[in-house]
Structures are given as C-alpha cells and as structure tokens.
PDB file of N, CA and C in Angstrom:
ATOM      1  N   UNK A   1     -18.053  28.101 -29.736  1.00  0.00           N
ATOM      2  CA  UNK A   1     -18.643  26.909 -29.179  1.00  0.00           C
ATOM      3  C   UNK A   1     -18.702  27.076 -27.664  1.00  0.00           C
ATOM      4  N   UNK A   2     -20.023  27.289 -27.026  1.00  0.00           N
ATOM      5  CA  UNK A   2     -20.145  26.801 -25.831  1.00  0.00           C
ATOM      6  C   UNK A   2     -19.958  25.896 -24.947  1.00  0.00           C
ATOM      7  N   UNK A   3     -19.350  25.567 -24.046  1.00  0.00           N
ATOM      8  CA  UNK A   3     -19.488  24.347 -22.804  1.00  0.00           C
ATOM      9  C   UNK A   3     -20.468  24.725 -22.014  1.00  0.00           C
ATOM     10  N   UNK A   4     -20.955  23.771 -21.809  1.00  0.00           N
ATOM     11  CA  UNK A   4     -21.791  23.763 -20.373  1.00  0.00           C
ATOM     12  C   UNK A   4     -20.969  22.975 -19.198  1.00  0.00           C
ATOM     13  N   UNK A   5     -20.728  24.246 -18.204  1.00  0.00           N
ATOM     14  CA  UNK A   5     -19.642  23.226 -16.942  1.00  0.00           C
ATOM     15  C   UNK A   5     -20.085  22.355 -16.161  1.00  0.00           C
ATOM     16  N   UNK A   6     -21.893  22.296 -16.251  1.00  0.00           N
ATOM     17  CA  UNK A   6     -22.498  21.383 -15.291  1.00  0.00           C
ATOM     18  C   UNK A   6     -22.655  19.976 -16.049  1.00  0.00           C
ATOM     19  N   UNK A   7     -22.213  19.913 -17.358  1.00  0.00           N
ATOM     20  CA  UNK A   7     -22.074  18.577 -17.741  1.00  0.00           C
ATOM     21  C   UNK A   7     -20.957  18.124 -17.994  1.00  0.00           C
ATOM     22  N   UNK A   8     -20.078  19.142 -17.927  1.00  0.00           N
ATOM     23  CA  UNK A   8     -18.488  18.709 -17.697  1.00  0.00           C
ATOM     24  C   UNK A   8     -18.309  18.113 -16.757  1.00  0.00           C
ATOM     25  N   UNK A   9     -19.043  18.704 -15.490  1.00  0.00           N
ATOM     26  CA  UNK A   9     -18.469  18.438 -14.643  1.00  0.00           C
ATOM     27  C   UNK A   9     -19.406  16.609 -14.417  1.00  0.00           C
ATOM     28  N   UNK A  10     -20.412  16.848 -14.726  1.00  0.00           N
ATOM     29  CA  UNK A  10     -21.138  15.385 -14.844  1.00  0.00           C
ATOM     30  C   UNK A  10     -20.201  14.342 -15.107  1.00  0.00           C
ATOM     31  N   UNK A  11     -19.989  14.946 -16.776  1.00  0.00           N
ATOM     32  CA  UNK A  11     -19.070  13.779 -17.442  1.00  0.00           C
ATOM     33  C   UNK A  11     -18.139  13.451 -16.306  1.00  0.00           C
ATOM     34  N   UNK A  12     -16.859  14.257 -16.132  1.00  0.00           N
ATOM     35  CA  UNK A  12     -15.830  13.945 -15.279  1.00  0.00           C
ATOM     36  C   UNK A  12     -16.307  12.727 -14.010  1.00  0.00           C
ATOM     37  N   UNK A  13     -16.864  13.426 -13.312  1.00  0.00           N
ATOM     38  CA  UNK A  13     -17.576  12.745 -12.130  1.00  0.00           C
ATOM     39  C   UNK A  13     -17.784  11.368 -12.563  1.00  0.00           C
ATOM     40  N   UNK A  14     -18.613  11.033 -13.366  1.00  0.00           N
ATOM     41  CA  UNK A  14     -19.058   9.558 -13.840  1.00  0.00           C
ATOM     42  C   UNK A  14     -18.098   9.001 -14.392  1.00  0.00           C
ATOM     43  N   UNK A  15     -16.974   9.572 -15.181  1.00  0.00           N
ATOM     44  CA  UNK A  15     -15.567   8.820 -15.566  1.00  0.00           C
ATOM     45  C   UNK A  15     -14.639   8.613 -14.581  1.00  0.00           C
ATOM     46  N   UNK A  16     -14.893   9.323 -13.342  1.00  0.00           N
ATOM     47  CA  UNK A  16     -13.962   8.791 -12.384  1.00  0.00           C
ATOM     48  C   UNK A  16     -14.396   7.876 -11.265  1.00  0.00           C
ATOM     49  N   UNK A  17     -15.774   7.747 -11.079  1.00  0.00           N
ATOM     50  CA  UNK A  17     -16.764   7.100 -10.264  1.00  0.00           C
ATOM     51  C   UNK A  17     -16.569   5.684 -11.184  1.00  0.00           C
ATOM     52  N   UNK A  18     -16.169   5.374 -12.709  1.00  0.00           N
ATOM     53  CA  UNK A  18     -16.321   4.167 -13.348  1.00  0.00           C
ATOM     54  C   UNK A  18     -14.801   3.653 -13.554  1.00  0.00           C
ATOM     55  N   UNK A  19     -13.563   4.701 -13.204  1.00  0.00           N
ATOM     56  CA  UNK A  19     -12.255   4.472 -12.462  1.00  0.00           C
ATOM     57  C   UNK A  19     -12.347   4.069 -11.430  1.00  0.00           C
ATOM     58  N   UNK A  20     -12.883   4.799 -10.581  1.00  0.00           N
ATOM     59  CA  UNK A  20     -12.547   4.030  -9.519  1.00  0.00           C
ATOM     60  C   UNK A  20     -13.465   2.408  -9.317  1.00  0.00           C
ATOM     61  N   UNK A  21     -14.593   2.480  -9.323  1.00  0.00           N
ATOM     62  CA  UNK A  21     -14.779   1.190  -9.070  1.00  0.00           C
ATOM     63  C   UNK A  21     -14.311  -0.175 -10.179  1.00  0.00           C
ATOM     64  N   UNK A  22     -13.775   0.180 -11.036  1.00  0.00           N
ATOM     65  CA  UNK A  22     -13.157  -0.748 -12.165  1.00  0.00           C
ATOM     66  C   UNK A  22     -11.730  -1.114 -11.291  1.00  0.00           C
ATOM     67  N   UNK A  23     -11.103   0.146 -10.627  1.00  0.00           N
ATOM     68  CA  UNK A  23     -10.063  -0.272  -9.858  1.00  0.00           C
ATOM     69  C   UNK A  23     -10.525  -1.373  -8.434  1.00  0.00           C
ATOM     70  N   UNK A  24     -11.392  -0.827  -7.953  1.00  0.00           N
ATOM     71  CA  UNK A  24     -11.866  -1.616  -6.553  1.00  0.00           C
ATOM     72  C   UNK A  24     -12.033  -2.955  -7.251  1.00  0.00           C
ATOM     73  N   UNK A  25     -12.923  -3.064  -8.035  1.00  0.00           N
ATOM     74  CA  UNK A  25     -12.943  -4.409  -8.128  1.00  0.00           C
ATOM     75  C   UNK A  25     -11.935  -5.218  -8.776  1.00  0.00           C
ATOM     76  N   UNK A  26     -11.545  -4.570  -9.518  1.00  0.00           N
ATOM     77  CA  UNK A  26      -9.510  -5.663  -9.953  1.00  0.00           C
ATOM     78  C   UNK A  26      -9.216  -6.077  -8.950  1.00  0.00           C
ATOM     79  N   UNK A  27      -9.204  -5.188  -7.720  1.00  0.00           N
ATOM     80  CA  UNK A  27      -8.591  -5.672  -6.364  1.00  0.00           C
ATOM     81  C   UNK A  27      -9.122  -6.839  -5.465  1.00  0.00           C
ATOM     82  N   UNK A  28     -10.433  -6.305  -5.147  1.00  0.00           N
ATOM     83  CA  UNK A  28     -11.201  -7.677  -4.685  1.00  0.00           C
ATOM     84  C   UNK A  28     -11.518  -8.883  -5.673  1.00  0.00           C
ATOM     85  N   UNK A  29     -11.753  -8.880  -7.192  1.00  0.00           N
ATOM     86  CA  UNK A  29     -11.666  -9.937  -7.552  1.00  0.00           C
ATOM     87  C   UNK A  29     -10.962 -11.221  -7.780  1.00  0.00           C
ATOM     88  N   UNK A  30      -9.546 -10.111  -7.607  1.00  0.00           N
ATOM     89  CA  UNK A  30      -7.712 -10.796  -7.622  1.00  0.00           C
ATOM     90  C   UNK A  30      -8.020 -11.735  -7.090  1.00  0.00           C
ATOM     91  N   UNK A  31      -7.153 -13.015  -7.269  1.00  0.00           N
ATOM     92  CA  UNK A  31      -6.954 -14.353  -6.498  1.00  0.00           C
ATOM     93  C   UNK A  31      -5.491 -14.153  -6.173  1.00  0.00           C
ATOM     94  N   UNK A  32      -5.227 -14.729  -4.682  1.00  0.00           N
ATOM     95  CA  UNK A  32      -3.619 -15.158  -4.516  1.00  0.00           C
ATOM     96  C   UNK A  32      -3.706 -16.400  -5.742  1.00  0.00           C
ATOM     97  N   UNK A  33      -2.342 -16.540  -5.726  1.00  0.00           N
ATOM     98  CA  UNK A  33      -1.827 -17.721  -6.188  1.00  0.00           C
ATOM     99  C   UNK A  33      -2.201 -18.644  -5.770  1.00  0.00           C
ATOM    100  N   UNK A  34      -2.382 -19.485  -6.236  1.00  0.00           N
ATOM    101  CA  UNK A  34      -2.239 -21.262  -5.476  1.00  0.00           C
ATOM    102  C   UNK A  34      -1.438 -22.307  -5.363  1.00  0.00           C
ATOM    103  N   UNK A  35      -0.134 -21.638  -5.124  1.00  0.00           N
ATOM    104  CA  UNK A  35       0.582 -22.590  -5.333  1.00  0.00           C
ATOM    105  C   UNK A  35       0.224 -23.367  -3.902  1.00  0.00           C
ATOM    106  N   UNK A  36       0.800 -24.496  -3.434  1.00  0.00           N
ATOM    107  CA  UNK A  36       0.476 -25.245  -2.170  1.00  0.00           C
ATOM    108  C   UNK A  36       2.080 -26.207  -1.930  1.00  0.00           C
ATOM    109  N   UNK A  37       2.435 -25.529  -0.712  1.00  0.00           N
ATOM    110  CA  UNK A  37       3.820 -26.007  -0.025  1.00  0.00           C
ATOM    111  C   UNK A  37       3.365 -27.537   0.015  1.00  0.00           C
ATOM    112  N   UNK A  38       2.507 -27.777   0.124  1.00  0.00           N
ATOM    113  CA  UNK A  38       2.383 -29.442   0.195  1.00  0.00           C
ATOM    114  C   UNK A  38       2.379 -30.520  -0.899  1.00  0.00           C
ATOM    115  N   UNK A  39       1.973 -29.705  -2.248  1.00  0.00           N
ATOM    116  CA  UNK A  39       2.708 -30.417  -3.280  1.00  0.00           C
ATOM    117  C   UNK A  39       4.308 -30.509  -3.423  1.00  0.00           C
ATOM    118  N   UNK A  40       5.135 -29.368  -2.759  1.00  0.00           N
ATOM    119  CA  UNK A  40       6.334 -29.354  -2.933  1.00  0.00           C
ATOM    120  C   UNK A  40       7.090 -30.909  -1.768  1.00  0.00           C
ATOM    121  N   UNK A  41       6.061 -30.517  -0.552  1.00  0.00           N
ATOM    122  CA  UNK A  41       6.151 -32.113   0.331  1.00  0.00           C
ATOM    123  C   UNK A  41       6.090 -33.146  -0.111  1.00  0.00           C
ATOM    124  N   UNK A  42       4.894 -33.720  -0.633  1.00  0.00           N
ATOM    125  CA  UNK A  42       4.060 -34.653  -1.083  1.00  0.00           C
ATOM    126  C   UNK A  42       5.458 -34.836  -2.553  1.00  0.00           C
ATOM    127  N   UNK A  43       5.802 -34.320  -3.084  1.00  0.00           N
ATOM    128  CA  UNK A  43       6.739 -34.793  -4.594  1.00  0.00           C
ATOM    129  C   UNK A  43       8.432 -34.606  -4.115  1.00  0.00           C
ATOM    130  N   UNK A  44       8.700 -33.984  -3.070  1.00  0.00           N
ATOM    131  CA  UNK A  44       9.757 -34.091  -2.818  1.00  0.00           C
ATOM    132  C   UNK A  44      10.774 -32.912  -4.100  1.00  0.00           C
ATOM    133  N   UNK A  45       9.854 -32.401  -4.634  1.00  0.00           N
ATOM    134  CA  UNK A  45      10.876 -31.124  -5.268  1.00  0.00           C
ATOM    135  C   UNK A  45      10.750 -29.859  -4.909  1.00  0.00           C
ATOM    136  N   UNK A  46      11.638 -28.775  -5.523  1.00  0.00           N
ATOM    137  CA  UNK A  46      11.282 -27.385  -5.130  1.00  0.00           C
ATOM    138  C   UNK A  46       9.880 -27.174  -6.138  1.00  0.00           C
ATOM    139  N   UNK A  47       9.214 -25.999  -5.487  1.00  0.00           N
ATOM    140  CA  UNK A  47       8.407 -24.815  -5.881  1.00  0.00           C
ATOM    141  C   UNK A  47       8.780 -24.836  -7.486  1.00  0.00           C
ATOM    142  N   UNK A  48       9.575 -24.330  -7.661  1.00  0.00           N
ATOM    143  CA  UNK A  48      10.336 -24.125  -9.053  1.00  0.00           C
ATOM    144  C   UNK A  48      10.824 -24.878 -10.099  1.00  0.00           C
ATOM    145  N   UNK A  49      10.514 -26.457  -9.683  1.00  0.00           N
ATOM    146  CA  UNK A  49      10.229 -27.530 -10.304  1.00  0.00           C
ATOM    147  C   UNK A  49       8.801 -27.059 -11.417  1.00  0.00           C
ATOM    148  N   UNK A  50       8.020 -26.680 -10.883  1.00  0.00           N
ATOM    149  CA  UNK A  50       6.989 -26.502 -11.671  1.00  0.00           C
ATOM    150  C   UNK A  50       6.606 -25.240 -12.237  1.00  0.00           C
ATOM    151  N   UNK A  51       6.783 -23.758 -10.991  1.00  0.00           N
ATOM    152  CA  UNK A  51       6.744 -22.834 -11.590  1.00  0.00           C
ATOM    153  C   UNK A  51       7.690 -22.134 -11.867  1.00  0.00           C
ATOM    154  N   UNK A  52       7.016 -21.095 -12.949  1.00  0.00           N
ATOM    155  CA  UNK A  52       8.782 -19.971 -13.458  1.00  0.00           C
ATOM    156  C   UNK A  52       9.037 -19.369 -12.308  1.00  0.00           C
ATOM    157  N   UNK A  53       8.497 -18.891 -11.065  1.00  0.00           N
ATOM    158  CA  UNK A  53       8.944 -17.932 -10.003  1.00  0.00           C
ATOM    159  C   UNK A  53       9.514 -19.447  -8.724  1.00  0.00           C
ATOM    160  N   UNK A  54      10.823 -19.043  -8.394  1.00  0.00           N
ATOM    161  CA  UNK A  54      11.845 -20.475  -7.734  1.00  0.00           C
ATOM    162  C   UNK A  54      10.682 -20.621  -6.629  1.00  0.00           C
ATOM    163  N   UNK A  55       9.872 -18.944  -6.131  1.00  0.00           N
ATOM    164  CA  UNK A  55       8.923 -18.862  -4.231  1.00  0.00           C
ATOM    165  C   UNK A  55       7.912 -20.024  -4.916  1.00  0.00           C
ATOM    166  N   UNK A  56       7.416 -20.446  -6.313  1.00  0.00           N
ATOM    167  CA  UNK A  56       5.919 -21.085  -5.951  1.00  0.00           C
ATOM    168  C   UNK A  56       4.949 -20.433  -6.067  1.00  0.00           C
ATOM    169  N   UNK A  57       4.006 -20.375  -6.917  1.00  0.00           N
ATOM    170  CA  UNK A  57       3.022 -19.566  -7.718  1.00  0.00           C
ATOM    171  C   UNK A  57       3.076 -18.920  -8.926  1.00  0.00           C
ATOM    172  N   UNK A  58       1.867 -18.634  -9.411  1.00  0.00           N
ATOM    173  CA  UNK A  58       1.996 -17.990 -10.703  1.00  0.00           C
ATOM    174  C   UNK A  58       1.891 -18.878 -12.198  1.00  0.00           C
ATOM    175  N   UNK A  59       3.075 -18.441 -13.137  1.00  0.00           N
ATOM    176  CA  UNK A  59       3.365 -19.161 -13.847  1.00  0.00           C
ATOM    177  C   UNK A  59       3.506 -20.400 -14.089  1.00  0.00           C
ATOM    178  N   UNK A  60       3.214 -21.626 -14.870  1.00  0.00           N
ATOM    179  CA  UNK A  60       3.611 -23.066 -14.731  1.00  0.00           C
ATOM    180  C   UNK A  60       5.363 -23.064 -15.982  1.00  0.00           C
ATOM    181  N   UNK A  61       5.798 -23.606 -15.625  1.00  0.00           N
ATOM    182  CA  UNK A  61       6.413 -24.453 -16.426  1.00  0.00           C
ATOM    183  C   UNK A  61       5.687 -25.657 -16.940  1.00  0.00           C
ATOM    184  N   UNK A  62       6.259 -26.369 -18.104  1.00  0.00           N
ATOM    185  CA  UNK A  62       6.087 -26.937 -19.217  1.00  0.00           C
ATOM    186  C   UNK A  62       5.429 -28.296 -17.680  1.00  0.00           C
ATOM    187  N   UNK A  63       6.361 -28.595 -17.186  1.00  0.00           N
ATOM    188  CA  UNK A  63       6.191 -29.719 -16.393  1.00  0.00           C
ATOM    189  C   UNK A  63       5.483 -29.602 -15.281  1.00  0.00           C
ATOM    190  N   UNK A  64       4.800 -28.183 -14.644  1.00  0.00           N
ATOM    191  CA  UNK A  64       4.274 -28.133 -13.867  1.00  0.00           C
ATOM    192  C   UNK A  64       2.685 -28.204 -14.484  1.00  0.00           C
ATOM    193  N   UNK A  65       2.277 -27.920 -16.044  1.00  0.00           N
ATOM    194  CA  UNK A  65       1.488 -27.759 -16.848  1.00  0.00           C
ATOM    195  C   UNK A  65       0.601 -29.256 -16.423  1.00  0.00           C
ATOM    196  N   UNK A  66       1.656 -30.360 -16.936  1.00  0.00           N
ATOM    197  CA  UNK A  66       1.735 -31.795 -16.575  1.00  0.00           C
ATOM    198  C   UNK A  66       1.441 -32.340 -15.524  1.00  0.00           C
ATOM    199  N   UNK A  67       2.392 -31.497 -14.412  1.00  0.00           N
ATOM    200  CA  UNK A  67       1.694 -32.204 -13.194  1.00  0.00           C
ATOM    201  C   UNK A  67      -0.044 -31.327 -12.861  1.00  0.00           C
ATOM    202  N   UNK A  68      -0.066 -30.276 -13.298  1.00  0.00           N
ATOM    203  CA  UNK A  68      -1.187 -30.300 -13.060  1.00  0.00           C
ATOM    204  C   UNK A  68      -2.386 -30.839 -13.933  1.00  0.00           C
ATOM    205  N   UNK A  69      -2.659 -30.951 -15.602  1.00  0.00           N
ATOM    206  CA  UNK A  69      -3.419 -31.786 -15.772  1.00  0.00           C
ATOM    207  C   UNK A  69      -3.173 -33.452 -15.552  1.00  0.00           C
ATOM    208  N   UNK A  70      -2.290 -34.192 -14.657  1.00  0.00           N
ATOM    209  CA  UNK A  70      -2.197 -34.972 -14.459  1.00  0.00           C
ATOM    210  C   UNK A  70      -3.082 -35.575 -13.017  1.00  0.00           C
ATOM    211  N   UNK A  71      -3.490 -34.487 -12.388  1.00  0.00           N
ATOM    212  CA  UNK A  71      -4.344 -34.478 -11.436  1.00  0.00           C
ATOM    213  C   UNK A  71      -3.608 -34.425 -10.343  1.00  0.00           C
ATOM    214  N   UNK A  72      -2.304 -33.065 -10.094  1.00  0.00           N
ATOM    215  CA  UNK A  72      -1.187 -33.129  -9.281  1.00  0.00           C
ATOM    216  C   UNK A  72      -0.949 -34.423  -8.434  1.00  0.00           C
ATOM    217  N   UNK A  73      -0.500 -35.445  -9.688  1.00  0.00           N
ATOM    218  CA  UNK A  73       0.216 -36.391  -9.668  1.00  0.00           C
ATOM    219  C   UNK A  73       1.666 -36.411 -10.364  1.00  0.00           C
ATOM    220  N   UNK A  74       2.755 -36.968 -10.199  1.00  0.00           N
ATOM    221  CA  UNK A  74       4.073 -36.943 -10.977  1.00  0.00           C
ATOM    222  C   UNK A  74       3.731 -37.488 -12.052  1.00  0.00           C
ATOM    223  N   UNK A  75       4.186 -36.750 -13.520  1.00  0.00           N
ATOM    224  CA  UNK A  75       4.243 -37.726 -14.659  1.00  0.00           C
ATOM    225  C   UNK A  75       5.054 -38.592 -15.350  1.00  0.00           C
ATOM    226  N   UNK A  76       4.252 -39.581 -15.628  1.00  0.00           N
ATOM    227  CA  UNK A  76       5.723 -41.086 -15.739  1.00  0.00           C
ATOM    228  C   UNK A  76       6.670 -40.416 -16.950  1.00  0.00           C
TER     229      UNK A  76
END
C-alpha cells in the first residue's frame, strides 16, 4: 500500500489548522463569570450564600438558583 506524503501532509495541516482554531475560539468565546459584589452588598450575605465557590461565581447553589429566578431578589 502506497501513501502519498503530499496528502498526508494536507490531511495533518487541516487537522491542526481545525485544532487550533476550535482552541482560539473556546477562548474568545469564554465568558467571565458574573457573579456581582453588589448583590453580595445589596443582600447583606457572602458570595457563597449562593454560589458553590465561597470567591462568587460559577456554580449556583440551590438558593442562589432562587435568588436568581426570583429576579435577584431575596426569597420569602
């Protein structure tokens, strides 16, 4: 069985040209977090009241779930 190296080398080229920009864009599409120090003001609790990480962002807890479809308002 023959190879041809000029389509090896094609292939390769175009599988790493569709690596790399699959990587570039994960990167630029990323969002920070949103958590916002001013809900932690505005309610008077920690960060970690709502999310699993104590800094604020990311994950919700059960009750941060709440305050946010509550329209980050406290729920009665």
């Amino acid at each position: 069985m023959k190879v041809d190296a000029k389509k090896v080398f094609v292939f390769v080229c175009g599988a790493a040209t569709a690596i790399l920009i699959a990587g570039t864009m994960s990167v630029i599409v990323s969002q920070p977090a949103s958590a916002k120090p001013e809900f932690a003001a505005q309610t008077g609790k920690p960060c970690g009241e709502c999310h699993q990480n104590p800094a604020g962002g990311g994950a919700l807890k059960p009750f941060g779930e709440k305050f946010k479809a509550n329209g980050f308002k406290l729920p009665k």
